[in-house]
PDB file of N, CA and C in Angstrom:
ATOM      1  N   UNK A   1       9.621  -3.558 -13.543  1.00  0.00           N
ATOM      2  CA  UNK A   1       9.616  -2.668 -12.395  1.00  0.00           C
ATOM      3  C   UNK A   1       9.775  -3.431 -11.098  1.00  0.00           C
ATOM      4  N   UNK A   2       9.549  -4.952 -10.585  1.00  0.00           N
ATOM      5  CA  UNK A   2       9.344  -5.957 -10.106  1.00  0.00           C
ATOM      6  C   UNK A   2       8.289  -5.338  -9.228  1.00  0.00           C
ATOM      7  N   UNK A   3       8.646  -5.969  -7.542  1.00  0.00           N
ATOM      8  CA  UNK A   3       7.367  -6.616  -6.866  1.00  0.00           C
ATOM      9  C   UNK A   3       7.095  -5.305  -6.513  1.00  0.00           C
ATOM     10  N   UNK A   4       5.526  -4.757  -6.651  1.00  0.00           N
ATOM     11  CA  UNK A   4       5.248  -3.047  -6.836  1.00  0.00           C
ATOM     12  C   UNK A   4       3.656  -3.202  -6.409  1.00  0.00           C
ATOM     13  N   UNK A   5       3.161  -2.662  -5.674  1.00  0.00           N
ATOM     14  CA  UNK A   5       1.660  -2.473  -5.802  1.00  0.00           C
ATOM     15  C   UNK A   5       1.527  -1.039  -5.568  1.00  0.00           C
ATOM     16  N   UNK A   6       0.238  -0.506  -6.253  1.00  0.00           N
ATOM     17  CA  UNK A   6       0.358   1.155  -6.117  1.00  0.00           C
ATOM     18  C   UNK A   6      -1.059   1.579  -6.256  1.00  0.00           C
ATOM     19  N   UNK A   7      -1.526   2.355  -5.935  1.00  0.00           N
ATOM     20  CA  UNK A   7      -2.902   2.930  -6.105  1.00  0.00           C
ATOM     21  C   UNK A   7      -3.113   4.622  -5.276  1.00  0.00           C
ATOM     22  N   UNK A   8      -4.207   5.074  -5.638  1.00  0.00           N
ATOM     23  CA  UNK A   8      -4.827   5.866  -5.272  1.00  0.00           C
ATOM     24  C   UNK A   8      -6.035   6.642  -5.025  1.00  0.00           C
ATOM     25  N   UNK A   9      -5.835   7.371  -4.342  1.00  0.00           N
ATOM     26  CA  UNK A   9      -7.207   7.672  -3.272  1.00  0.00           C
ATOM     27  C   UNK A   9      -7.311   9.687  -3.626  1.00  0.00           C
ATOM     28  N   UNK A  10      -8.275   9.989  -4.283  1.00  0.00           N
ATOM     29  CA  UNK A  10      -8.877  11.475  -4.240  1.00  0.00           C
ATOM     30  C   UNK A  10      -9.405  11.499  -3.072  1.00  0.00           C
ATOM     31  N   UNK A  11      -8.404  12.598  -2.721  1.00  0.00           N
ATOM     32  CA  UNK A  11      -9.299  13.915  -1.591  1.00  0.00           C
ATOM     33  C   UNK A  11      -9.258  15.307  -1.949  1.00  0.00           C
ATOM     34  N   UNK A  12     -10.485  15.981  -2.350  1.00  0.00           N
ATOM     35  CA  UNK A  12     -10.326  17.332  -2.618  1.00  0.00           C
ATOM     36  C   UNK A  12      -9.803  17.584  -3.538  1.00  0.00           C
ATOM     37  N   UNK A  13      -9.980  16.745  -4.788  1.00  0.00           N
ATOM     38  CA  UNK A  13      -9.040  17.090  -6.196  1.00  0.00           C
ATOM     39  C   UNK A  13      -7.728  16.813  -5.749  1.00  0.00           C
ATOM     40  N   UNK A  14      -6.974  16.280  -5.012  1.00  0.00           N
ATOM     41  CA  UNK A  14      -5.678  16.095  -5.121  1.00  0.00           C
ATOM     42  C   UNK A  14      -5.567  14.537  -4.546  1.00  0.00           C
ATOM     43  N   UNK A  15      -4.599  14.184  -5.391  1.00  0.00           N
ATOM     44  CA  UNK A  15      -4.749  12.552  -5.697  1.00  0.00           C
ATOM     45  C   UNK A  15      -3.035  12.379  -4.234  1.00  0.00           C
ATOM     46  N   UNK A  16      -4.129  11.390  -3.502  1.00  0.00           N
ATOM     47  CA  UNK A  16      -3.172  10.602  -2.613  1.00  0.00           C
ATOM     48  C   UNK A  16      -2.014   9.457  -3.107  1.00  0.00           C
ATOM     49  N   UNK A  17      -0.948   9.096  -3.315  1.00  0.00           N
ATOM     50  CA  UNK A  17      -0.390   8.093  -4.294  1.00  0.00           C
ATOM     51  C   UNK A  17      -0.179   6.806  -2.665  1.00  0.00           C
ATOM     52  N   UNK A  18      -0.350   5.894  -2.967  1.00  0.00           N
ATOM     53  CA  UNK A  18       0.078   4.971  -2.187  1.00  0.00           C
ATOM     54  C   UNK A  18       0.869   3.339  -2.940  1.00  0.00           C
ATOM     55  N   UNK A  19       2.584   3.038  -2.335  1.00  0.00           N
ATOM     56  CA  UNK A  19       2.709   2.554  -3.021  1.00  0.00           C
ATOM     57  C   UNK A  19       3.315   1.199  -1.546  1.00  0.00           C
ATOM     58  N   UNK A  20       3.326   0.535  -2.055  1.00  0.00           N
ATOM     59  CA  UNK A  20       4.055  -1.189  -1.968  1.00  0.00           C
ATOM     60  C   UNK A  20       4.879  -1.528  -2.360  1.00  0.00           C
ATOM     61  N   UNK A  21       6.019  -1.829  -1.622  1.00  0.00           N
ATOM     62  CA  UNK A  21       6.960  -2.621  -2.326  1.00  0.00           C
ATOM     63  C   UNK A  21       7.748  -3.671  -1.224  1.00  0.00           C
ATOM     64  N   UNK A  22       8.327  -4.438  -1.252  1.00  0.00           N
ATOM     65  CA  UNK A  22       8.739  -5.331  -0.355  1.00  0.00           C
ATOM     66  C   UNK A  22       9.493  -4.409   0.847  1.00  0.00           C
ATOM     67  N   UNK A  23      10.011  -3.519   0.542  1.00  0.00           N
ATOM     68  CA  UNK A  23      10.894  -2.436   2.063  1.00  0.00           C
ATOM     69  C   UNK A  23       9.763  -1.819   2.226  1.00  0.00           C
ATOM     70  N   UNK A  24       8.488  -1.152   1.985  1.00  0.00           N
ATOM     71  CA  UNK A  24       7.441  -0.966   2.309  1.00  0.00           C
ATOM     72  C   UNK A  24       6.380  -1.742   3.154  1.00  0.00           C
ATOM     73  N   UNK A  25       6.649  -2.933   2.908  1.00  0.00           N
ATOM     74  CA  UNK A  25       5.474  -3.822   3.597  1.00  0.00           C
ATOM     75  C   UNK A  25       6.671  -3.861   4.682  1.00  0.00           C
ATOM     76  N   UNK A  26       8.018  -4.270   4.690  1.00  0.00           N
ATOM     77  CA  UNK A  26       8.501  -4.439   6.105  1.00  0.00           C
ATOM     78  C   UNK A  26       8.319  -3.721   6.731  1.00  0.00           C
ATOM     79  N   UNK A  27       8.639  -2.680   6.231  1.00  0.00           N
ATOM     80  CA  UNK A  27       8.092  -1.260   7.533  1.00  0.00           C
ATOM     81  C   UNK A  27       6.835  -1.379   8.222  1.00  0.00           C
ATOM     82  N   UNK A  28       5.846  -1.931   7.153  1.00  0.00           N
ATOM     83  CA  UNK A  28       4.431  -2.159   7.589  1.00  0.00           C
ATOM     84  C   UNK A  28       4.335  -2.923   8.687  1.00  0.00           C
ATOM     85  N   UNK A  29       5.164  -4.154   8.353  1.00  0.00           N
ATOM     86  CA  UNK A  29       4.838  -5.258   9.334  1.00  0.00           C
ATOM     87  C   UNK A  29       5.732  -4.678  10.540  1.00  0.00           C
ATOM     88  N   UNK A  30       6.575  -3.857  10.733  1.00  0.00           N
ATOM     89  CA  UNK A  30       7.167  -3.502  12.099  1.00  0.00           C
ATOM     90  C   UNK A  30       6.360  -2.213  12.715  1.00  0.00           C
ATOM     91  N   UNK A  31       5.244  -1.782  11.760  1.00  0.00           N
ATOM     92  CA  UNK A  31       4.267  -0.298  12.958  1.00  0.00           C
ATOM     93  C   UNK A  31       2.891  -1.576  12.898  1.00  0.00           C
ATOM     94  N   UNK A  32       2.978  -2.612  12.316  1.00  0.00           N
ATOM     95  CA  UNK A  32       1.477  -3.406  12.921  1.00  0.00           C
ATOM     96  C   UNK A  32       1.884  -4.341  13.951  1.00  0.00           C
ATOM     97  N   UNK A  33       3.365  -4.993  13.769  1.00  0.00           N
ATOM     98  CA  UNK A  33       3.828  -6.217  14.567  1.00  0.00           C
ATOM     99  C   UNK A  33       3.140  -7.224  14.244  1.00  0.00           C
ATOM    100  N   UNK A  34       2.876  -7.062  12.815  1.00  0.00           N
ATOM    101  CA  UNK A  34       2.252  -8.861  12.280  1.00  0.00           C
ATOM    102  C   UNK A  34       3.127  -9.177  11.062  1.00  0.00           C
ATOM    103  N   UNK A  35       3.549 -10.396  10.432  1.00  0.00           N
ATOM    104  CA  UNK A  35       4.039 -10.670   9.234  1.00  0.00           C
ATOM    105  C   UNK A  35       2.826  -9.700   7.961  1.00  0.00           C
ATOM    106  N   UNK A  36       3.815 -10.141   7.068  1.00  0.00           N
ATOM    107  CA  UNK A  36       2.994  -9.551   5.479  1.00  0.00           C
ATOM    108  C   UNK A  36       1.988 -10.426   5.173  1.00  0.00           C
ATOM    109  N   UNK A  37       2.585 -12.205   5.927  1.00  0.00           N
ATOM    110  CA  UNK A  37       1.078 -12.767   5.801  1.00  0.00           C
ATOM    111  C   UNK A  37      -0.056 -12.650   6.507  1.00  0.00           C
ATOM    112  N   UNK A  38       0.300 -12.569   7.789  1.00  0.00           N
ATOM    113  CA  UNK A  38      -0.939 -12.287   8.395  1.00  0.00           C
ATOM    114  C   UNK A  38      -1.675 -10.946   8.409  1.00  0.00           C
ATOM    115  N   UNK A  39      -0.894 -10.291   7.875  1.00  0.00           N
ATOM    116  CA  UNK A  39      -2.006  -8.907   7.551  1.00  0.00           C
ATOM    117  C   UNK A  39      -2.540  -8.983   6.330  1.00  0.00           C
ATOM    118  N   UNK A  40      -2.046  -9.932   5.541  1.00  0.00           N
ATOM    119  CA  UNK A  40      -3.283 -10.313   4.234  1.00  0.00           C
ATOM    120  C   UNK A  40      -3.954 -11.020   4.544  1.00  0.00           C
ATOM    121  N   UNK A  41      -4.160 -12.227   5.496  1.00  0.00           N
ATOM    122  CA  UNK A  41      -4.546 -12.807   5.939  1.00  0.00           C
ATOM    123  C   UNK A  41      -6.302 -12.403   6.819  1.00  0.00           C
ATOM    124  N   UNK A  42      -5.875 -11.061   7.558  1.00  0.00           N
ATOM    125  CA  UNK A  42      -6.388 -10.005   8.096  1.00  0.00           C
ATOM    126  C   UNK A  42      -7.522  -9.531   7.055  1.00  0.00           C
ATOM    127  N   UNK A  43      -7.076  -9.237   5.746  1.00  0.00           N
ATOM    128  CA  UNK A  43      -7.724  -8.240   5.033  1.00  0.00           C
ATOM    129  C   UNK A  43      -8.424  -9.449   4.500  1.00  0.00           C
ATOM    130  N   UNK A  44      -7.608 -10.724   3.814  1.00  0.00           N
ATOM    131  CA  UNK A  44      -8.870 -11.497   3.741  1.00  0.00           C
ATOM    132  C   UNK A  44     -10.110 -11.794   4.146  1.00  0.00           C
ATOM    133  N   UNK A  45      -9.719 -12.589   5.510  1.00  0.00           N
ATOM    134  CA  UNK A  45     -11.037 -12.522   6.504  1.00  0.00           C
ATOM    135  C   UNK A  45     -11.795 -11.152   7.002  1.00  0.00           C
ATOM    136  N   UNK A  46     -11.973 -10.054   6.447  1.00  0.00           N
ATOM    137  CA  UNK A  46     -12.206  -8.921   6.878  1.00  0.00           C
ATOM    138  C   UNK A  46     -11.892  -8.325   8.911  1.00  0.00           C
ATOM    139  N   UNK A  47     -10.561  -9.040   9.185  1.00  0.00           N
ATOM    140  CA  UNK A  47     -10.054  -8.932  10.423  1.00  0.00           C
ATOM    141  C   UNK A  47      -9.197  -7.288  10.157  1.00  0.00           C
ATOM    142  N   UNK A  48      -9.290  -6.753   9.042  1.00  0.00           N
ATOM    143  CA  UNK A  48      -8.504  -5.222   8.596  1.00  0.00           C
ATOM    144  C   UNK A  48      -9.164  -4.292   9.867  1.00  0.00           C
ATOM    145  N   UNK A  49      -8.797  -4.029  10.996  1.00  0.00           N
ATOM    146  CA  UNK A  49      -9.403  -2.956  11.079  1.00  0.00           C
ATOM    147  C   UNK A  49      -8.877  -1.535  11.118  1.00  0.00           C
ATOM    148  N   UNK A  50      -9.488  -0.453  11.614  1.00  0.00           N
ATOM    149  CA  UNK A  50      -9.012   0.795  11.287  1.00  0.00           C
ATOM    150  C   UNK A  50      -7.799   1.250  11.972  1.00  0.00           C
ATOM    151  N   UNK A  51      -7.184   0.812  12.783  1.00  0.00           N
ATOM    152  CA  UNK A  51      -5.611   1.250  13.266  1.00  0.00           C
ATOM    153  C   UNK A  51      -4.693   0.106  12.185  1.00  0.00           C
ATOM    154  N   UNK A  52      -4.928  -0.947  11.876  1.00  0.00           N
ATOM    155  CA  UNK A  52      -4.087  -1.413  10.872  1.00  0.00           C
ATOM    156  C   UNK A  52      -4.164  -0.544   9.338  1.00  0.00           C
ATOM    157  N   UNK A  53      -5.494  -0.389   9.016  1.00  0.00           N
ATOM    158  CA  UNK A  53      -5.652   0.042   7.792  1.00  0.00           C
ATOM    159  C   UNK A  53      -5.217   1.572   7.781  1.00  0.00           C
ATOM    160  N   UNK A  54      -5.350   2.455   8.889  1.00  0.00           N
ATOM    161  CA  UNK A  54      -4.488   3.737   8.848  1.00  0.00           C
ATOM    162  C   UNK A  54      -2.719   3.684   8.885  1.00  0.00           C
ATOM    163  N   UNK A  55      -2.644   2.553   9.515  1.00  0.00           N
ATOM    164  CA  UNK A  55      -1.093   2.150   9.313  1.00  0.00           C
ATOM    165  C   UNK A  55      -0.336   1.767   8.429  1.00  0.00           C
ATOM    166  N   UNK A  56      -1.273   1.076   7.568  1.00  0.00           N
ATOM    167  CA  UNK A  56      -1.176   0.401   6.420  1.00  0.00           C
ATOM    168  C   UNK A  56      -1.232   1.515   5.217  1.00  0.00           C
ATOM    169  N   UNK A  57      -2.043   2.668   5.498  1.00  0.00           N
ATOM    170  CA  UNK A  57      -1.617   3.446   4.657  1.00  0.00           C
ATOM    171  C   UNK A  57      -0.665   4.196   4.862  1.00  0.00           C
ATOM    172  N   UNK A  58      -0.168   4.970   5.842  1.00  0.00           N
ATOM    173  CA  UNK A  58       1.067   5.868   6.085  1.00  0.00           C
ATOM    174  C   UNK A  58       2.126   4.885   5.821  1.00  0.00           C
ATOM    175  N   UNK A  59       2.114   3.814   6.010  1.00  0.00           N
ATOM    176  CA  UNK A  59       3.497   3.319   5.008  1.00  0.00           C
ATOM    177  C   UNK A  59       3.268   2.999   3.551  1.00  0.00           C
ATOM    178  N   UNK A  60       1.997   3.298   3.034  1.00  0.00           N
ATOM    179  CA  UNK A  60       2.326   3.231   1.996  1.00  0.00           C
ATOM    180  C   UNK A  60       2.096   4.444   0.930  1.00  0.00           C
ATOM    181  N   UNK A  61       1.553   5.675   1.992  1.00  0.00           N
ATOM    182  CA  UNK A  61       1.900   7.092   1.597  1.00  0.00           C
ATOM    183  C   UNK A  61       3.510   7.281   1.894  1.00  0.00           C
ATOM    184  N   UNK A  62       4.116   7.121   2.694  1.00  0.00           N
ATOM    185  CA  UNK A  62       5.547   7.482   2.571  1.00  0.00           C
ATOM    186  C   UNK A  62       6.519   6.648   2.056  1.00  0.00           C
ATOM    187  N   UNK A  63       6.244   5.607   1.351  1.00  0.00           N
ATOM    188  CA  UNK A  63       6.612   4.622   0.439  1.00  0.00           C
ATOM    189  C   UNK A  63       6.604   5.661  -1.011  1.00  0.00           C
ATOM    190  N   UNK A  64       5.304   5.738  -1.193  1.00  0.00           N
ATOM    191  CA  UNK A  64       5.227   6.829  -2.229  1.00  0.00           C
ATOM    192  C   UNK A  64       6.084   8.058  -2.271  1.00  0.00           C
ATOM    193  N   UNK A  65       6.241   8.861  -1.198  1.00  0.00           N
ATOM    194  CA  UNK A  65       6.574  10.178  -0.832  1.00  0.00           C
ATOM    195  C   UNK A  65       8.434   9.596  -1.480  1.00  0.00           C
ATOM    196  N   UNK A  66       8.839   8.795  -0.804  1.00  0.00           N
ATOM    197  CA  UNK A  66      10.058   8.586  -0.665  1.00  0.00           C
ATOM    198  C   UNK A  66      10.138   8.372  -2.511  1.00  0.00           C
ATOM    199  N   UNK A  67      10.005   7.530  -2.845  1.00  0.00           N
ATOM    200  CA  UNK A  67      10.035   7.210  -4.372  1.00  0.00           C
ATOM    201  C   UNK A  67      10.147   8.636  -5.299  1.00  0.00           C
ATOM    202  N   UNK A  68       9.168   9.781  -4.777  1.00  0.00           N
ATOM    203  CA  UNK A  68       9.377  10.917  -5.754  1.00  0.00           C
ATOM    204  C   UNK A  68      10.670  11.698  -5.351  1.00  0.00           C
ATOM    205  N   UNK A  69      11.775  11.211  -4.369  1.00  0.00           N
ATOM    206  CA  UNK A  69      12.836  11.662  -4.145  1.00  0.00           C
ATOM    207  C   UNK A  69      13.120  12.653  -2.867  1.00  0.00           C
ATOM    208  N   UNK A  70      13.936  13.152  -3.005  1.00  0.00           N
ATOM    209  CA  UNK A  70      14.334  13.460  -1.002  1.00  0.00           C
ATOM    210  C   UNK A  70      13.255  15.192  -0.849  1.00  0.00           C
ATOM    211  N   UNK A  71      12.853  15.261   0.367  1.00  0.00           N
ATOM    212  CA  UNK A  71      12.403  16.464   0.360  1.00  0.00           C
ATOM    213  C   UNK A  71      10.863  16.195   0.922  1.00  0.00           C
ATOM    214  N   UNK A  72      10.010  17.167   1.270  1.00  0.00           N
ATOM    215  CA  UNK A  72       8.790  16.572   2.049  1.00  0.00           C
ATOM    216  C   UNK A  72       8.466  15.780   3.125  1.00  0.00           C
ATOM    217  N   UNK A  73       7.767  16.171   3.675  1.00  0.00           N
ATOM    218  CA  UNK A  73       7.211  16.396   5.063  1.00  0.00           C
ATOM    219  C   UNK A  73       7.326  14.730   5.287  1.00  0.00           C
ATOM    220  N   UNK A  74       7.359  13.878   6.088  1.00  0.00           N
ATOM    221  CA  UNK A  74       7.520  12.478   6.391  1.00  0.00           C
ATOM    222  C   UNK A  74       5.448  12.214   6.166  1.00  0.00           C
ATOM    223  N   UNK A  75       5.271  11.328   6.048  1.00  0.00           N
ATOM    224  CA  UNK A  75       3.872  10.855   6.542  1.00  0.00           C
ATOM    225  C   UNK A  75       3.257  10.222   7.477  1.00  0.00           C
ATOM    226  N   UNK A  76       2.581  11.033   8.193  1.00  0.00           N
ATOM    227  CA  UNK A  76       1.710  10.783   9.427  1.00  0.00           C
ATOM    228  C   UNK A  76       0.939  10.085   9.852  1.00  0.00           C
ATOM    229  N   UNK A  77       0.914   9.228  10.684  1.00  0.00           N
ATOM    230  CA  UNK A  77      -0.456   8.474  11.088  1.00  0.00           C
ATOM    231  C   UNK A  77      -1.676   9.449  10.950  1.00  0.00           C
ATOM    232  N   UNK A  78      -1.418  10.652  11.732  1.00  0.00           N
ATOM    233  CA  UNK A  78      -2.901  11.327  11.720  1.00  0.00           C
ATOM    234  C   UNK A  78      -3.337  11.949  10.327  1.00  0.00           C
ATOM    235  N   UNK A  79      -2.368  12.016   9.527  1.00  0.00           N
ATOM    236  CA  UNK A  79      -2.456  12.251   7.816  1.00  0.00           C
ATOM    237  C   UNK A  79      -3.333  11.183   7.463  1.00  0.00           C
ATOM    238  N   UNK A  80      -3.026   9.857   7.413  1.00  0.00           N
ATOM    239  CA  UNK A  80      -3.388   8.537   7.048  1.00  0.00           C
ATOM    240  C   UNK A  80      -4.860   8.724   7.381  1.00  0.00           C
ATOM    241  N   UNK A  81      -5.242   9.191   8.598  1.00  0.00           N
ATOM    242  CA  UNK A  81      -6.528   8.711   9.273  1.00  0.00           C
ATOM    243  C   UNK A  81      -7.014  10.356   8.710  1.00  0.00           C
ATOM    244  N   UNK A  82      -6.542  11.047   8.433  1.00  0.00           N
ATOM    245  CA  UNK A  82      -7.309  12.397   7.961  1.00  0.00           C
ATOM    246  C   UNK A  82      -7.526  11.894   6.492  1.00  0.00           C
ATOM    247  N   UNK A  83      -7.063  11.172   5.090  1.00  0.00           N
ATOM    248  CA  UNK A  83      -7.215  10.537   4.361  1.00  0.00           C
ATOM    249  C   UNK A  83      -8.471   9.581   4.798  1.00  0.00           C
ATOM    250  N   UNK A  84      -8.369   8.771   5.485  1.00  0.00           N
ATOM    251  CA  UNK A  84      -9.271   7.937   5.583  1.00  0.00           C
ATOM    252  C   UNK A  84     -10.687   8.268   5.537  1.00  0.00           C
ATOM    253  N   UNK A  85     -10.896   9.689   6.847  1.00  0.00           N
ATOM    254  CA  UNK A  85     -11.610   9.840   6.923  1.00  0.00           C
ATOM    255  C   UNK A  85     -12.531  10.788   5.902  1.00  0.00           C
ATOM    256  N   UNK A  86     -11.474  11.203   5.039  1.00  0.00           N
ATOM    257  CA  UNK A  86     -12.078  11.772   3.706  1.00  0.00           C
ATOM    258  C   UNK A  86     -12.583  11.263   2.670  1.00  0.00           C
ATOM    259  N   UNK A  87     -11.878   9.806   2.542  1.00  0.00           N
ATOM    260  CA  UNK A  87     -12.362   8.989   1.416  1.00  0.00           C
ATOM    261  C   UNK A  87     -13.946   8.068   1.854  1.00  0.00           C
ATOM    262  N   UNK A  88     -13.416   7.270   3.104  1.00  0.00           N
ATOM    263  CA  UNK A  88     -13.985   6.485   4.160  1.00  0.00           C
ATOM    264  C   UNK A  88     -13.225   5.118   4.025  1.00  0.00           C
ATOM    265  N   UNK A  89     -13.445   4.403   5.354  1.00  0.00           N
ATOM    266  CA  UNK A  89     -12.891   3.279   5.572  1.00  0.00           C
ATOM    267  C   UNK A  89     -12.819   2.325   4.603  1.00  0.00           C
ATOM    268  N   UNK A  90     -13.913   2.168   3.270  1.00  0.00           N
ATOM    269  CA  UNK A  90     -13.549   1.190   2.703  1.00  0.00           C
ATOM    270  C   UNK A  90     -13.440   0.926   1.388  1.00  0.00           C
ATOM    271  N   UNK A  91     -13.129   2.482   0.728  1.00  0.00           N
ATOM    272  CA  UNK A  91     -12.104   2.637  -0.416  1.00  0.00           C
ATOM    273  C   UNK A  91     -11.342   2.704   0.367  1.00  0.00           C
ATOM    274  N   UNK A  92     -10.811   3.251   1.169  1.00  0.00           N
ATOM    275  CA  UNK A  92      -9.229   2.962   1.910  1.00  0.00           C
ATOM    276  C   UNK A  92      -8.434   1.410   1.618  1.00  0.00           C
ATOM    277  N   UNK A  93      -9.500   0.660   2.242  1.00  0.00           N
ATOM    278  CA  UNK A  93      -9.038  -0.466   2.566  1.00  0.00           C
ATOM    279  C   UNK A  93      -9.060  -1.643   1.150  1.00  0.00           C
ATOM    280  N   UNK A  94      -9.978  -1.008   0.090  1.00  0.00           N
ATOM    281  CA  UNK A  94      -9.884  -1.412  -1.269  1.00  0.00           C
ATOM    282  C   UNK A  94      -8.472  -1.157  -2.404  1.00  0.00           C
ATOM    283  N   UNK A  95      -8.372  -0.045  -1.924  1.00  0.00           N
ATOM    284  CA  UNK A  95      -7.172   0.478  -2.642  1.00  0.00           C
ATOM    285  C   UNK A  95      -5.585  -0.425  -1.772  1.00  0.00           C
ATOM    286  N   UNK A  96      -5.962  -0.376  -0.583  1.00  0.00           N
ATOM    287  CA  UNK A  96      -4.330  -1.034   0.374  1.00  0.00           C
ATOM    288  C   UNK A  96      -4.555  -2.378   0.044  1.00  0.00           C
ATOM    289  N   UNK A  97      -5.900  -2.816  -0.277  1.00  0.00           N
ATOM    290  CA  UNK A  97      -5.965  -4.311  -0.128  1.00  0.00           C
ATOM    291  C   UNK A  97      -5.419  -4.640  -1.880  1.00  0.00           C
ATOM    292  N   UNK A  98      -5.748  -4.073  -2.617  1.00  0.00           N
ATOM    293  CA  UNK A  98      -5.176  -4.188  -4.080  1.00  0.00           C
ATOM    294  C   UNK A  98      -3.776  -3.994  -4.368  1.00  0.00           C
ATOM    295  N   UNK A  99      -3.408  -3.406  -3.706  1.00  0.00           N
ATOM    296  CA  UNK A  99      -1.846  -2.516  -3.878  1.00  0.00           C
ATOM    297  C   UNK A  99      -1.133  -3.841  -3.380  1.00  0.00           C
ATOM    298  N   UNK A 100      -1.535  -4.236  -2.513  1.00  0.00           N
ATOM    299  CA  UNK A 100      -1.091  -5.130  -1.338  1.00  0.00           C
ATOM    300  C   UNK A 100      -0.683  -6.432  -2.066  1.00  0.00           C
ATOM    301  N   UNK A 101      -1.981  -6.822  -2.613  1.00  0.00           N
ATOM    302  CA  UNK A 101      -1.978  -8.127  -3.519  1.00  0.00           C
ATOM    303  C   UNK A 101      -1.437  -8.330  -4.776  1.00  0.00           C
ATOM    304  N   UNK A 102      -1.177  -6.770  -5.308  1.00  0.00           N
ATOM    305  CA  UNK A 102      -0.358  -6.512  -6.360  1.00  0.00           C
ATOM    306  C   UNK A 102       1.559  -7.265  -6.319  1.00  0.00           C
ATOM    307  N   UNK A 103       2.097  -6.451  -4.922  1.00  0.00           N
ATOM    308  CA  UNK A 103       3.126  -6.719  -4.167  1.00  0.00           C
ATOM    309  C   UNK A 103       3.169  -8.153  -3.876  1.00  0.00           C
ATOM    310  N   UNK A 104       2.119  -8.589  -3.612  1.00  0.00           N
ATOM    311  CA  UNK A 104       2.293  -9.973  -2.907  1.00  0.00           C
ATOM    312  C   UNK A 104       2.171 -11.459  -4.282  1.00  0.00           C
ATOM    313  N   UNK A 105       1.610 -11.010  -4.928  1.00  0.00           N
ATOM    314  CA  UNK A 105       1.294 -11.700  -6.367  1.00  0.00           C
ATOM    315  C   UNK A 105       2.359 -11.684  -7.296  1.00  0.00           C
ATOM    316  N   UNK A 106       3.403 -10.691  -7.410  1.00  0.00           N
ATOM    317  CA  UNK A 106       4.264 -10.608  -8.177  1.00  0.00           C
ATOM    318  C   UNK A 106       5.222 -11.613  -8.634  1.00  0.00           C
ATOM    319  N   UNK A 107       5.406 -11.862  -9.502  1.00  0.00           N
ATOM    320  CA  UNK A 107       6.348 -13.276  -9.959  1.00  0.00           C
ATOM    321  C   UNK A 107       7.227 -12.279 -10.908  1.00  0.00           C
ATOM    322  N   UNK A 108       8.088 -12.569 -10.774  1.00  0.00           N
ATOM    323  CA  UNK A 108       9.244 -12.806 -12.317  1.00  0.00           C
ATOM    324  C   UNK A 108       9.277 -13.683 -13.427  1.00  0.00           C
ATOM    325  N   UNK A 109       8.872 -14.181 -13.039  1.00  0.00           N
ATOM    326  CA  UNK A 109       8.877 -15.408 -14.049  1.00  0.00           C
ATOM    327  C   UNK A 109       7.576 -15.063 -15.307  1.00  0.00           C
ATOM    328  N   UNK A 110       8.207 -15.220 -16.500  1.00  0.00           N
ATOM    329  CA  UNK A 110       7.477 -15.066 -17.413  1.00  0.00           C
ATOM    330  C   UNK A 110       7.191 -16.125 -18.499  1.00  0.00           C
ATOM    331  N   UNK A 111       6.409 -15.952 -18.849  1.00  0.00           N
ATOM    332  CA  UNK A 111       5.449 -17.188 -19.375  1.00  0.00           C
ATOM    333  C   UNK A 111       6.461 -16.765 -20.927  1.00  0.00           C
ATOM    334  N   UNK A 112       5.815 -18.112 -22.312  1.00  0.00           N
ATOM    335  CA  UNK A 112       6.585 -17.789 -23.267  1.00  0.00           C
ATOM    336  C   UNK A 112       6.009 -17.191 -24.144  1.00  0.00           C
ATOM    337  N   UNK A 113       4.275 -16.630 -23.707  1.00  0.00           N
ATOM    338  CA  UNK A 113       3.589 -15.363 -24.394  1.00  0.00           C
ATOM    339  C   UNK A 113       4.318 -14.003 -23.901  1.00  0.00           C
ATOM    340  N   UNK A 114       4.817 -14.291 -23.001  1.00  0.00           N
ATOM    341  CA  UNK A 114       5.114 -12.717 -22.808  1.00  0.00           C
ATOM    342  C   UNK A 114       6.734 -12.131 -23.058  1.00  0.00           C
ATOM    343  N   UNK A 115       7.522 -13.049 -23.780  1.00  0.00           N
ATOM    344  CA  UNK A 115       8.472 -12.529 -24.335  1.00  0.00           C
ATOM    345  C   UNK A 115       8.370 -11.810 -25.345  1.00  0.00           C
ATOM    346  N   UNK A 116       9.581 -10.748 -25.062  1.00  0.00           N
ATOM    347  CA  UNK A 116       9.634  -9.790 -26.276  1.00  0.00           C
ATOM    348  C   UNK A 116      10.172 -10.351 -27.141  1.00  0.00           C
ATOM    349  N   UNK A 117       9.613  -9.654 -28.693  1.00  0.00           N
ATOM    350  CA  UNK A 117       9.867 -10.586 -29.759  1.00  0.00           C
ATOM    351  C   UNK A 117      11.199 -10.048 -30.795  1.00  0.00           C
ATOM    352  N   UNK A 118      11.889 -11.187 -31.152  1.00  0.00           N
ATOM    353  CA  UNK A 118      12.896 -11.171 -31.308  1.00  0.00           C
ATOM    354  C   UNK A 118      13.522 -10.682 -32.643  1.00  0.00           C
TER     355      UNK A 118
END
């Protein structure tokens, strides 16, 4: 599937999808104006705060949105932060910070346990 991070967040019985992928984090890094490293960097040191981490999710709610194909409403900052504030700040920031590291961890490269067998 390659470099992919994805997760999700319940609000109200209906499951939020949030996804990652390398055209996803760029977008990210152009509504935060920081690289992909320094906003992991960020979440490392617990420097995440809540206008990154609401940002951080609306691109990666409409990362999602886009993936299930054309049609639907774009995703909102004030969506993001209406999410947030349903779940709270830090499953929010558990779920973006996983998704995140998912994306960012990804290799191709496969070991010679994990070939399919012949």
């Amino acid at each position: 599937m390659g470099a992919r991070g994805e997760g999700v967040l319940c609000v109200a019985e209906r499951e939020i999808r949030v996804l990652f992928t390398n055209r996803a984090l760029a977008r990210a890094e152009t509504a935060l104006g920081k690289t992909v490293l320094e906003i992991a960097n960020d979440a490392r040191s617990t420097r995440l705060g809540l206008n990154d981490t609401a940002k951080l999710l609306q691109a990666g709610m409409e990362a999602a949105r886009r993936e299930t194909g054309p049609g639907g409403k774009p995703s909102s900052l004030d969506e993001a932060f209406d999410v947030m504030d349903a779940v709270g700040f830090t499953e929010t920031a558990r779920v973006i910070i996983e998704a995140l590291a998912a994306v960012l961890g990804y290799s191709s490269d496969k070991g010679e346990d994990d070939r399919p067998p012949e």
